[in-house]
Protein backbone atom coordinates (compact mmCIF):
# COMPACT_ATOMS: atom_id res chain seq x y z
CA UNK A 1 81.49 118.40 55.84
CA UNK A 2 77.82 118.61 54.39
CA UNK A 3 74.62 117.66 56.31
CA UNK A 4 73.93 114.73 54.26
CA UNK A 5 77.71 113.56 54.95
CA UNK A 6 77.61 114.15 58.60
CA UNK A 7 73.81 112.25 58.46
CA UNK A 8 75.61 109.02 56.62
CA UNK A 9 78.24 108.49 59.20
CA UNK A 10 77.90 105.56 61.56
CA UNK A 11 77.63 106.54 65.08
CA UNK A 12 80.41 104.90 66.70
CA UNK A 13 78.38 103.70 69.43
CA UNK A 14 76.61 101.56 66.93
CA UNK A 15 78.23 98.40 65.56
CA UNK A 16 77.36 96.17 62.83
CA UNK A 17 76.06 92.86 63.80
CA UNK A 18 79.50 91.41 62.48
CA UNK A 19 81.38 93.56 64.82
CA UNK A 20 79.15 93.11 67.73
CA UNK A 21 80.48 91.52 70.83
CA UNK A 22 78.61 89.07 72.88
CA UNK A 23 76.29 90.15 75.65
CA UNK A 24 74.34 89.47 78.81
CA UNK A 25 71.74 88.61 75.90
CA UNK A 26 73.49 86.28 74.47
CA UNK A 27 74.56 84.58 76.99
CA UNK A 28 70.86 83.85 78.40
CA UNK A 29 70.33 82.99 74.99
CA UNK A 30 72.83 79.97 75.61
CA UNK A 31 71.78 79.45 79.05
CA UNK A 32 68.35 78.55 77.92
CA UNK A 33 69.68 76.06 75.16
CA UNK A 34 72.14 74.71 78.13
CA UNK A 35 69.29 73.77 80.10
CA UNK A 36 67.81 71.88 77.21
CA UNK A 37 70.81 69.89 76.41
CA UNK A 38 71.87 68.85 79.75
CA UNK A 39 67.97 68.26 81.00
CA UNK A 40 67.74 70.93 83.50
CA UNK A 41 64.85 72.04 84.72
CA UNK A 42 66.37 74.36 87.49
CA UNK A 43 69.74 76.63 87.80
CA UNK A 44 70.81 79.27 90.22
CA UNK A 45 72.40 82.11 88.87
CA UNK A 46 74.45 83.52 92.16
CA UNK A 47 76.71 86.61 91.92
CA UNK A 48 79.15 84.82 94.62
CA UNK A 49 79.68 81.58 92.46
CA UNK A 50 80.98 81.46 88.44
CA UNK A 51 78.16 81.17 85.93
CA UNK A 52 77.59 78.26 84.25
CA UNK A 53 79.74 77.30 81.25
CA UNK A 54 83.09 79.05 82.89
CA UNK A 55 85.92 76.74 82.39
CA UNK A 56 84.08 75.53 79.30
CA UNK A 57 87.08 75.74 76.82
CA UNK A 58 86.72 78.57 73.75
CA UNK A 59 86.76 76.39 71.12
CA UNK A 60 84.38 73.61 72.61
CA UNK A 61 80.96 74.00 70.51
CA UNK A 62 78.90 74.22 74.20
CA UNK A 63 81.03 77.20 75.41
CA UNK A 64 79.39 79.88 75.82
CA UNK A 65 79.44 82.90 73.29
CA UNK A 66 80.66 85.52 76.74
CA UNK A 67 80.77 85.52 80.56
CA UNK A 68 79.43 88.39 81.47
CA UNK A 69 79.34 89.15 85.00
CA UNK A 70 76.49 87.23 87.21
CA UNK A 71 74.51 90.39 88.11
CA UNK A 72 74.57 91.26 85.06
CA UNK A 73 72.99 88.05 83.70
CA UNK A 74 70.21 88.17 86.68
CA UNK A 75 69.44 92.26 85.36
CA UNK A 76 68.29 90.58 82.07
CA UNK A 77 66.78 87.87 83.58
CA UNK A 78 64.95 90.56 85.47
CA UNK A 79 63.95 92.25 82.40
CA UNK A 80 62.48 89.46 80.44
CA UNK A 81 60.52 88.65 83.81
CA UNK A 82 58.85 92.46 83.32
CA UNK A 83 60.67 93.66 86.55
CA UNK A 84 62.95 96.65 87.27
CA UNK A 85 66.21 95.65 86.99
CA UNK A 86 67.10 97.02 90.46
CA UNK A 87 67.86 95.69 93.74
CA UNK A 88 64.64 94.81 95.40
CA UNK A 89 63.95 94.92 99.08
CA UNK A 90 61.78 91.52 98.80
CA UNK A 91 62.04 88.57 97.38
CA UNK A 92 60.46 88.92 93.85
CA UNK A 93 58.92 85.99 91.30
CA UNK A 94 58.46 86.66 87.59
CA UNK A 95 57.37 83.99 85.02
CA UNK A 96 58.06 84.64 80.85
CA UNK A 97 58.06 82.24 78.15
CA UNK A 98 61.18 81.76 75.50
CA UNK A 99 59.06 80.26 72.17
CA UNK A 100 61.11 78.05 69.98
CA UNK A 101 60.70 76.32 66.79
CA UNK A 102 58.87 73.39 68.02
CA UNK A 103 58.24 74.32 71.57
CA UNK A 104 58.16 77.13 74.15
CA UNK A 105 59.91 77.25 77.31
CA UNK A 106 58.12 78.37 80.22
CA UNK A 107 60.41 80.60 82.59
CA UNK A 108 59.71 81.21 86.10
CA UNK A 109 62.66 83.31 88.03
CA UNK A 110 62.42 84.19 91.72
CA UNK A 111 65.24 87.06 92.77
CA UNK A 112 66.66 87.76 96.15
CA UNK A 113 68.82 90.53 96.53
CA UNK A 114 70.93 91.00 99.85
CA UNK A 115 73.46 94.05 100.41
CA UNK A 116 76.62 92.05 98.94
CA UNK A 117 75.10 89.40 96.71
CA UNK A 118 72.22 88.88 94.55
CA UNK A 119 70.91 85.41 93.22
CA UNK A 120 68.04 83.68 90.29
CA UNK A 121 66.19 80.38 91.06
CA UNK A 122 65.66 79.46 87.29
CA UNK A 123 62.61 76.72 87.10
CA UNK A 124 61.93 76.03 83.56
CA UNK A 125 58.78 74.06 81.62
CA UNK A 126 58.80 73.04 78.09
CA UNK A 127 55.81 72.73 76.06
CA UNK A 128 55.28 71.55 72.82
CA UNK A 129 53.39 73.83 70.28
CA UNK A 130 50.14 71.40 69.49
CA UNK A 131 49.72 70.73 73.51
């Protein structure tokens, strides 16, 4: 095999977007939309309860696109808040905003991690882009 062959072959770690399977990402991705649709302004994500949109049947348009595992979901949360996705000693508040077409959604997450379970108060604002 030639260096230019070996240079052209697709890493297998790295999948085309086609053959991509959902993620933690997209899942907050729906979460977010979820709120909008069903008007909620606040969610707990709890790693001792199901996420929302489990039991949601596959084929139903509002089922979400994975279920990832809760702690999972509250490590990206963590991210997009700009904290470590670790388990922190304290209870920990981070704010982000999600912009969207017509309007942003403001994102404020406060984390508590215990020894056996780890949790997300989601509290979310939406502004419109001319206010």
């Amino acid at each position: 095999m030639g260096i230019f062959d070996f240079l052209k072959r697709k890493n297998p770690t790295q999948q085309s977007a086609a053959d991509a399977e959902p993620t933690a990402i997209d899942y907050v991705d729906w979460l977010f939309q979820h709120m909008l649709s069903t008007s909620q302004t606040t969610l707990t994500i709890d790693t001792r309860r199901a996420l929302p949109g489990n039991g949601t049947p596959t084929g139903d348009e509002t089922a979400p696109p994975c279920l990832p595992e809760a702690a999972v979901v509250i490590n990206r949360l963590k991210i997009l808040a700009g904290i470590n996705p670790v388990k922190q000693s304290e209870p920990i508040e981070g704010t982000f905003d999600r912009p969207r077409k017509h309007l942003t959604i403001i994102t404020s997450c406060r984390f508590l991690d215990a020894a056996d379970y780890s949790t997300c108060a989601i509290h979310i604002v939406i502004k419109g882009l001319n206010v």
